[in-house]
C-alpha atoms as a PDB file:
ATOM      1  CA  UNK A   1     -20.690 -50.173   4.411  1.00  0.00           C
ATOM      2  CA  UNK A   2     -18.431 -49.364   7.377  1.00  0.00           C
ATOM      3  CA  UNK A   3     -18.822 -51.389  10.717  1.00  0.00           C
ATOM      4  CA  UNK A   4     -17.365 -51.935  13.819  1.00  0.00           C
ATOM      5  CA  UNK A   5     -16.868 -54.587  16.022  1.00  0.00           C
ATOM      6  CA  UNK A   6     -15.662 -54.142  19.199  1.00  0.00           C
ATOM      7  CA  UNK A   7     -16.068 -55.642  22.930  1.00  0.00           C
ATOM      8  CA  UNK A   8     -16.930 -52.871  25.533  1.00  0.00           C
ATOM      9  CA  UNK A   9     -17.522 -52.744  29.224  1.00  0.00           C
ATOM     10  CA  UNK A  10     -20.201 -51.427  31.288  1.00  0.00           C
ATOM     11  CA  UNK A  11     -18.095 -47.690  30.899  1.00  0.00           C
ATOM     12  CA  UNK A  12     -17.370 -48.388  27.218  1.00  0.00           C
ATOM     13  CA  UNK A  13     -13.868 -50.002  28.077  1.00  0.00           C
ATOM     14  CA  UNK A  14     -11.442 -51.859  25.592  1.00  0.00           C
ATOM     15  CA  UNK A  15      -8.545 -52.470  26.944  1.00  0.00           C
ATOM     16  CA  UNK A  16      -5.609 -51.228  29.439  1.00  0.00           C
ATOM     17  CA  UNK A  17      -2.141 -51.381  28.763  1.00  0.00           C
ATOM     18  CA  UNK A  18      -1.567 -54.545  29.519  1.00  0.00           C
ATOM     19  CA  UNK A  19      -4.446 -55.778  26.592  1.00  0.00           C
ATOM     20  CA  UNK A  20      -7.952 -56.771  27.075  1.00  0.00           C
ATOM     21  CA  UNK A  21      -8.899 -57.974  30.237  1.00  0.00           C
ATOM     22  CA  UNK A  22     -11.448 -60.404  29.992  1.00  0.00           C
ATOM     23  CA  UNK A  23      -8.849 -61.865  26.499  1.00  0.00           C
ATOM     24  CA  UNK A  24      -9.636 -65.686  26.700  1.00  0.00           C
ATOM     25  CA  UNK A  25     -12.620 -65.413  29.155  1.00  0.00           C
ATOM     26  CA  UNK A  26     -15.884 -65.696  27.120  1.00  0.00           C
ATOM     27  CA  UNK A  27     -15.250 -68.456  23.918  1.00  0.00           C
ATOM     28  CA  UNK A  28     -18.641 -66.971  22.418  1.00  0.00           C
ATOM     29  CA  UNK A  29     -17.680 -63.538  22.083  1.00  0.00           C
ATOM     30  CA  UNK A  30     -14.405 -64.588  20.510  1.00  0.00           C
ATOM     31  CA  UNK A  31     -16.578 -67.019  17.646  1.00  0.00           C
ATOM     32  CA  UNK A  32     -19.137 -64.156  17.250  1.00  0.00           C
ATOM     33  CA  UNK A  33     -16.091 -61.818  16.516  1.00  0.00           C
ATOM     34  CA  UNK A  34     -14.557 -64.261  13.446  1.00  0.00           C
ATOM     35  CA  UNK A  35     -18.326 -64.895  12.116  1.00  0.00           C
ATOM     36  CA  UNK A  36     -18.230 -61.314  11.682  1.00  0.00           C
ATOM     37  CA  UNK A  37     -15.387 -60.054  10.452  1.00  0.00           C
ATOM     38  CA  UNK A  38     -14.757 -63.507   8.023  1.00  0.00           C
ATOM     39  CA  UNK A  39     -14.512 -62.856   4.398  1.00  0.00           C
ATOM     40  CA  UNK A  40     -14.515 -58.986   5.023  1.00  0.00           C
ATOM     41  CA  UNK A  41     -11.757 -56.502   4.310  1.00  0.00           C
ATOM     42  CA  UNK A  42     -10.440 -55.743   7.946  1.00  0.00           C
ATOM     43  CA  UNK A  43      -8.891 -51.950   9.457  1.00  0.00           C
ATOM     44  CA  UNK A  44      -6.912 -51.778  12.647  1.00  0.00           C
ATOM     45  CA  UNK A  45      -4.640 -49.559  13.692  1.00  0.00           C
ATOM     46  CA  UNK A  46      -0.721 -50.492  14.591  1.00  0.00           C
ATOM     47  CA  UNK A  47      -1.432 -52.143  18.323  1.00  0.00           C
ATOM     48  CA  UNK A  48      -4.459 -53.891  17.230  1.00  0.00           C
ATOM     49  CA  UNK A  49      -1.877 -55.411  14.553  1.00  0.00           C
ATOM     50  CA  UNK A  50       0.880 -56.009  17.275  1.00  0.00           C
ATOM     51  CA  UNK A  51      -1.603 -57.923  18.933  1.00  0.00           C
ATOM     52  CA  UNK A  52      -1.752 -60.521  16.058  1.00  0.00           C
ATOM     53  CA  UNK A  53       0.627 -63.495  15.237  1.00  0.00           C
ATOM     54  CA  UNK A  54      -0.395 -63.626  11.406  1.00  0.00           C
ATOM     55  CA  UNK A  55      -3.042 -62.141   9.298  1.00  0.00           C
ATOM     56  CA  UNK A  56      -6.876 -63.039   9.127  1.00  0.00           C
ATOM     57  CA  UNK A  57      -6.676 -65.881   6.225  1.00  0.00           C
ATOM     58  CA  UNK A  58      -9.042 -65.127   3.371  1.00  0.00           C
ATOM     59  CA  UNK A  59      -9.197 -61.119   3.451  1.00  0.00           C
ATOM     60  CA  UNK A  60      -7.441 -58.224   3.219  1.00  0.00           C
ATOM     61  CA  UNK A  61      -6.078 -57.072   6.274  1.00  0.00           C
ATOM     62  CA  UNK A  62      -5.009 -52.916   6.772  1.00  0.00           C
ATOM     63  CA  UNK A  63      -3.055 -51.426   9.445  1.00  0.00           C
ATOM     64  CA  UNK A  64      -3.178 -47.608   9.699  1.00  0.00           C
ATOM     65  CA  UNK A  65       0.327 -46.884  10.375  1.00  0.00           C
ATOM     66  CA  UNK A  66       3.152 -43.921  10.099  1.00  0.00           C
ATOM     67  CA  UNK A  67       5.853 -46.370  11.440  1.00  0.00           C
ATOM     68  CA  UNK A  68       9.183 -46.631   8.849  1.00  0.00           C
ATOM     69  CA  UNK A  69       9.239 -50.238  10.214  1.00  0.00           C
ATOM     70  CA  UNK A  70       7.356 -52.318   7.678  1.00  0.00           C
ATOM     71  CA  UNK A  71       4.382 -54.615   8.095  1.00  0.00           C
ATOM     72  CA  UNK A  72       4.496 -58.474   8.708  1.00  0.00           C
ATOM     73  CA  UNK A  73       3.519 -60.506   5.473  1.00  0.00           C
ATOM     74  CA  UNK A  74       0.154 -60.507   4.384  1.00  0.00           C
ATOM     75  CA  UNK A  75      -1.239 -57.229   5.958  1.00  0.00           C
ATOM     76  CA  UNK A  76      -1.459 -54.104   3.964  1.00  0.00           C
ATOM     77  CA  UNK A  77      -0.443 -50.502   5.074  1.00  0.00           C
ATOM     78  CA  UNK A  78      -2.663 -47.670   5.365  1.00  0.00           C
ATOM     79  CA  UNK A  79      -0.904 -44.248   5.388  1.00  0.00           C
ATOM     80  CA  UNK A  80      -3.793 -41.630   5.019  1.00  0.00           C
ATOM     81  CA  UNK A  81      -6.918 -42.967   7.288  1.00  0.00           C
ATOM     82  CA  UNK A  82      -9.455 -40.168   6.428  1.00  0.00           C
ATOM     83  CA  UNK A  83      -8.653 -41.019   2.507  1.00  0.00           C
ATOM     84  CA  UNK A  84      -8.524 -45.182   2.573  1.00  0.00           C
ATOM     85  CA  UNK A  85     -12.069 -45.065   4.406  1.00  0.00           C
ATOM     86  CA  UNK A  86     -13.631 -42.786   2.115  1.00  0.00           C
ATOM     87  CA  UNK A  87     -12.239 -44.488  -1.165  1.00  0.00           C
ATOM     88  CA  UNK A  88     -12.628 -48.063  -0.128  1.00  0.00           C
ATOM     89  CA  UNK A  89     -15.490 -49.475  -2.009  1.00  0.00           C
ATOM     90  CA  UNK A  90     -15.919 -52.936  -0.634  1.00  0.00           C
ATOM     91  CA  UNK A  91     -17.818 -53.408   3.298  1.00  0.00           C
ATOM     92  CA  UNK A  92     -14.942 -52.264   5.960  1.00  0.00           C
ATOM     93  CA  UNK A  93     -14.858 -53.797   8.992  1.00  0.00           C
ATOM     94  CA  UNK A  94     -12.777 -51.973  11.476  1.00  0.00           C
ATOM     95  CA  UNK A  95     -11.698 -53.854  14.886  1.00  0.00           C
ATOM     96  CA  UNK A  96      -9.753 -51.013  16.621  1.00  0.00           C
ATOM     97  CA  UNK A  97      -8.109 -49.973  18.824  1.00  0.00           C
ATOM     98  CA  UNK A  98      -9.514 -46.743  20.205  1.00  0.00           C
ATOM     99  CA  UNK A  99      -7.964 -44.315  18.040  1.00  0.00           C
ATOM    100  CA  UNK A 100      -8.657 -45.335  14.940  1.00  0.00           C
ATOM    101  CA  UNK A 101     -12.677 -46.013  16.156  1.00  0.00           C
ATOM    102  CA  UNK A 102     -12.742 -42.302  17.397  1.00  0.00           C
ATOM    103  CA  UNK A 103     -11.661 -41.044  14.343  1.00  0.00           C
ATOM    104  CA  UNK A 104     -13.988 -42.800  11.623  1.00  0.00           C
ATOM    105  CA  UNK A 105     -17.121 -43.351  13.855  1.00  0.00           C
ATOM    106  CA  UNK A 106     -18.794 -40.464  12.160  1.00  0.00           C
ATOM    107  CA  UNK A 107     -18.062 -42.641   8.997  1.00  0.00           C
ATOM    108  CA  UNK A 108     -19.272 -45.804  10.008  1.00  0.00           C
ATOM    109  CA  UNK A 109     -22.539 -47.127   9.443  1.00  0.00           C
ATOM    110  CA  UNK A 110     -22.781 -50.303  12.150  1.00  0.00           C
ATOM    111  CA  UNK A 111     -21.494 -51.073  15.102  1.00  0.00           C
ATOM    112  CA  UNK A 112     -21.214 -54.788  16.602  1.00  0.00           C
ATOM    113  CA  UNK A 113     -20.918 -54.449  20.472  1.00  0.00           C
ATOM    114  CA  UNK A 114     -20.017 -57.417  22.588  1.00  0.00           C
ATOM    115  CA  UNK A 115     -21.353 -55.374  25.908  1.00  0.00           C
ATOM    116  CA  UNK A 116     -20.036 -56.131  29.206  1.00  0.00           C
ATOM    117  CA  UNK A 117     -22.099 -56.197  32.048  1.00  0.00           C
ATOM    118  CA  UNK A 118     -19.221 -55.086  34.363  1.00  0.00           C
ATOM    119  CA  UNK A 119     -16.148 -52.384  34.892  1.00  0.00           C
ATOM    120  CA  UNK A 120     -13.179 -53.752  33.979  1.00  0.00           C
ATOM    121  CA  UNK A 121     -11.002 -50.316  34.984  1.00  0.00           C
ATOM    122  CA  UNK A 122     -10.156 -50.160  31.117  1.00  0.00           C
ATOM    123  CA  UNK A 123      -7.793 -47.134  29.999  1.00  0.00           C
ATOM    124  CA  UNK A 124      -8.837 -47.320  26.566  1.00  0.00           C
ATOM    125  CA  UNK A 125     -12.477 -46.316  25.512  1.00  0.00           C
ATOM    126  CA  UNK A 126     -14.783 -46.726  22.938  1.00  0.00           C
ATOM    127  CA  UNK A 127     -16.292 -43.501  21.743  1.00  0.00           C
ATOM    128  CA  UNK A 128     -19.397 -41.964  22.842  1.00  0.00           C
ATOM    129  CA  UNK A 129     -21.812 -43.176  19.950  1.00  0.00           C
ATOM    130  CA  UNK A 130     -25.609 -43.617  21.815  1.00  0.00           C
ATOM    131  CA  UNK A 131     -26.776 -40.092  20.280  1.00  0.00           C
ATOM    132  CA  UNK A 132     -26.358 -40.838  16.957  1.00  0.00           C
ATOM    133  CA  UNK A 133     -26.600 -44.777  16.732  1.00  0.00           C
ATOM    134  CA  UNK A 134     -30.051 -46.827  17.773  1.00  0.00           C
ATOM    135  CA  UNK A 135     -30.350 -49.888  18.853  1.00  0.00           C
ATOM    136  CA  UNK A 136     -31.421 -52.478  16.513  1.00  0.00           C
ATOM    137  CA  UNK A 137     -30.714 -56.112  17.952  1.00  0.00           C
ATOM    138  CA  UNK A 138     -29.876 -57.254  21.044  1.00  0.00           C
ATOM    139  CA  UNK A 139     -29.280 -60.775  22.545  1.00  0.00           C
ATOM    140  CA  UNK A 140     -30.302 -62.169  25.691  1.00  0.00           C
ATOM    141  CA  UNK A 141     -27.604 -61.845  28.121  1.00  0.00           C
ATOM    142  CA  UNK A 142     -25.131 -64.374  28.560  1.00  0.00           C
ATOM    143  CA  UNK A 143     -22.675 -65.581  31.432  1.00  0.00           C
ATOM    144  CA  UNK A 144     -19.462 -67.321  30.777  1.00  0.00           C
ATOM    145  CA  UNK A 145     -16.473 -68.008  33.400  1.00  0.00           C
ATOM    146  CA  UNK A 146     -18.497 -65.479  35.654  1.00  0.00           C
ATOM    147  CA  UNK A 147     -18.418 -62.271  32.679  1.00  0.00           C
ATOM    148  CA  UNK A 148     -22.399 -61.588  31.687  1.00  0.00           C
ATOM    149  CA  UNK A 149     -22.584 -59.858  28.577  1.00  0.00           C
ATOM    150  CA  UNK A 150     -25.000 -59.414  25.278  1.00  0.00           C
ATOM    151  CA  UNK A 151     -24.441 -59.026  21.632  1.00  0.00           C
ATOM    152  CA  UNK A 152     -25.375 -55.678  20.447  1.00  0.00           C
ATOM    153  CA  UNK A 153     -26.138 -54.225  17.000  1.00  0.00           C
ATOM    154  CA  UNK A 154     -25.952 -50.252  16.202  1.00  0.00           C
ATOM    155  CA  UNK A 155     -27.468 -48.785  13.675  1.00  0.00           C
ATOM    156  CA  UNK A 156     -26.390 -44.873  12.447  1.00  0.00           C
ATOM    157  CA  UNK A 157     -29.735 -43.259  12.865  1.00  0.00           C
END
């Protein structure tokens, strides 16, 4: 199984160039984001992996990348996308950034939205995905430091 988890604003937003703007704001999304992605194999692509001090601990973490600058310890590169998401046999969990979730969404299988109930004037998007996911779970919405959001699951219809 493929699956995504990803935070999004009100105009499917991720991020600008200076990172994600609500980063440090809501504490719940942040635990609902390791209780998914713990114990799975993990796919980002290279700024999602600039973005992180050290490795998840306990999986297998892959960084699409055509850089000749090699990896920090304990993450694993990925040089052909289309062929490591077809051929990897154990549940994927891919975190992002926006290019590498617009080019496997037709390949995933779930999607894990945090959903925020607000525009943060991202420059990075999520893809369009309503037409051929459905909505399967839902929470009721939640407010912390002022952000309202709810956790969201997608399933490929």
């Amino acid at each position: 199984m493929i699956y995504f988890v990803v935070a999004i604003d009100e105009k499917r937003g991720m991020a600008n160039d200076h990172g994600i703007p609500w980063q440090g704001k809501i504490p719940s999304d942040v635990k609902h984001y390791h209780d998914l992605i713990k114990g799975h194999d993990i796919l980002m692509g290279l700024a999602t992996y600039n973005e992180f001090a050290k490795p998840m601990p306990g999986q297998n973490n892959y960084v699409i990348s055509d850089s000749d600058q090699p990896l920090r310890d304990g993450f694993i590169e990925v040089r052909d996308l289309d062929s490591f998401v077809k051929e990897h046999s154990k549940d994927l969990c891919i975190i992002g950034g926006a290019g590498v979730f617009a080019q496997t969404i037709t390949q995933a299988d779930e999607l894990y939205l945090t959903r925020l109930d607000a525009d943060f004037k991202c420059t990075k998007f999520f893809p369009e995905f309503e037409q051929d996911f459905k909505l399967a779970e839902q929470s009721d919405p939640i407010t912390e430091n002022g952000i309202t959001f709810k956790f969201e699951k997608w399933v490929r219809r």
